[in-house]
Protein backbone atom coordinates (compact mmCIF):
# COMPACT_ATOMS: atom_id res chain seq x y z
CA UNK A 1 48.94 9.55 206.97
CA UNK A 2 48.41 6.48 209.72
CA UNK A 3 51.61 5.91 212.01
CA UNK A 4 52.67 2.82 213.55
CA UNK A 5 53.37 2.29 217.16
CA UNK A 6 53.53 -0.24 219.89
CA UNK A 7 51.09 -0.21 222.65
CA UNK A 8 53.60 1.05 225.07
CA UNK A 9 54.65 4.04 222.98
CA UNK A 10 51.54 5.10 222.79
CA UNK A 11 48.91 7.42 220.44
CA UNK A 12 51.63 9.50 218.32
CA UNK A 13 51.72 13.50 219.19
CA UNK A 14 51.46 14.66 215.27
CA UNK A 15 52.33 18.36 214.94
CA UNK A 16 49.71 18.51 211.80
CA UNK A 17 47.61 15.59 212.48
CA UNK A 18 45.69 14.19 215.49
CA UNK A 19 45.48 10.65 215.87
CA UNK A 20 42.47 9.45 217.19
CA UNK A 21 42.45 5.50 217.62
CA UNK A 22 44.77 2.40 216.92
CA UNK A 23 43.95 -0.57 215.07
CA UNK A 24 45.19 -3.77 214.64
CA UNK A 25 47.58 -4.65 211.52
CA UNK A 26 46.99 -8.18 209.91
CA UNK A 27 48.25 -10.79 212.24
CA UNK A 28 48.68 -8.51 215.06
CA UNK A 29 50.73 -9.31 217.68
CA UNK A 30 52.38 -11.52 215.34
CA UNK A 31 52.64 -8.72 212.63
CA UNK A 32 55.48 -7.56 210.32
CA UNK A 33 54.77 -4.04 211.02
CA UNK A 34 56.80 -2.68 213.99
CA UNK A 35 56.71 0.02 216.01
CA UNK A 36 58.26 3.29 213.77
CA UNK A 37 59.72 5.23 216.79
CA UNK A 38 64.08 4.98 216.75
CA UNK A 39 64.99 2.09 219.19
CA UNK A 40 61.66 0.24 219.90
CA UNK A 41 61.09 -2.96 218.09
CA UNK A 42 57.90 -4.17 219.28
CA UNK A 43 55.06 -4.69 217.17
CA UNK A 44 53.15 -1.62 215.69
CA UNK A 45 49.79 -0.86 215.47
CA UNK A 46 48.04 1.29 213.07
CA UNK A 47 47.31 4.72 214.59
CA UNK A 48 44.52 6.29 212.58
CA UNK A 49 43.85 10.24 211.98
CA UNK A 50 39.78 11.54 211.74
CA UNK A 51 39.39 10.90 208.16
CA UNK A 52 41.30 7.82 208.18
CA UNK A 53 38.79 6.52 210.74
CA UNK A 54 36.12 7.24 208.60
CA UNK A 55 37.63 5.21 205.59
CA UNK A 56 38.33 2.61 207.64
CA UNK A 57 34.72 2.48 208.93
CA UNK A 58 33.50 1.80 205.44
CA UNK A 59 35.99 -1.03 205.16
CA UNK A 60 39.22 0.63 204.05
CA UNK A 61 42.17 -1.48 204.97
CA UNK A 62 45.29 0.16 203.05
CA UNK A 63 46.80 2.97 204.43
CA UNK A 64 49.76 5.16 203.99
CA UNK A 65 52.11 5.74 206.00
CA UNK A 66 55.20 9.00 205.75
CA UNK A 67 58.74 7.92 205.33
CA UNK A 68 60.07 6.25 208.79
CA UNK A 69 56.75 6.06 210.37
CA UNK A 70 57.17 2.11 210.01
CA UNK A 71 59.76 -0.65 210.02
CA UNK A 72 58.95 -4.04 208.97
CA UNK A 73 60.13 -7.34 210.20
CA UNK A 74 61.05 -10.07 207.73
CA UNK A 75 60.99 -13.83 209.03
């Protein structure tokens, strides 16, 4: 499952899963999604595992994401 963090966070350490690259959300930096670690509110970007990357190079744009991984900001 994808993760979002800010840029300075940085690529998330999974235990079972190894992220590989980041991509932008819609509207990124001006996104809704925001950064999913405790006391960072910056905005997130989508941090994608191997197979991930591949659905996303044939033009997948929804992803899941675990419980927490995620906040969202509302305008």
């Amino acid at each position: 499952m994808a993760l979002v963090r800010c840029e300075a966070c940085g690529r998330p350490k999974g235990i079972k899963r190894v992220y590989i690259c980041a991509v932008a959300p819609v509207g990124y930096p001006e996104t809704a999604a925001v950064c999913g670690r405790a006391r960072c509110d910056h905005p997130g970007m989508v941090w994608l595992d191997a197979s991930e990357k591949a659905d996303y190079d044939r033009g997948q744009r929804v992803f899941l994401v675990p419980n927490a991984a995620i906040k969202i900001r509302a305008s």
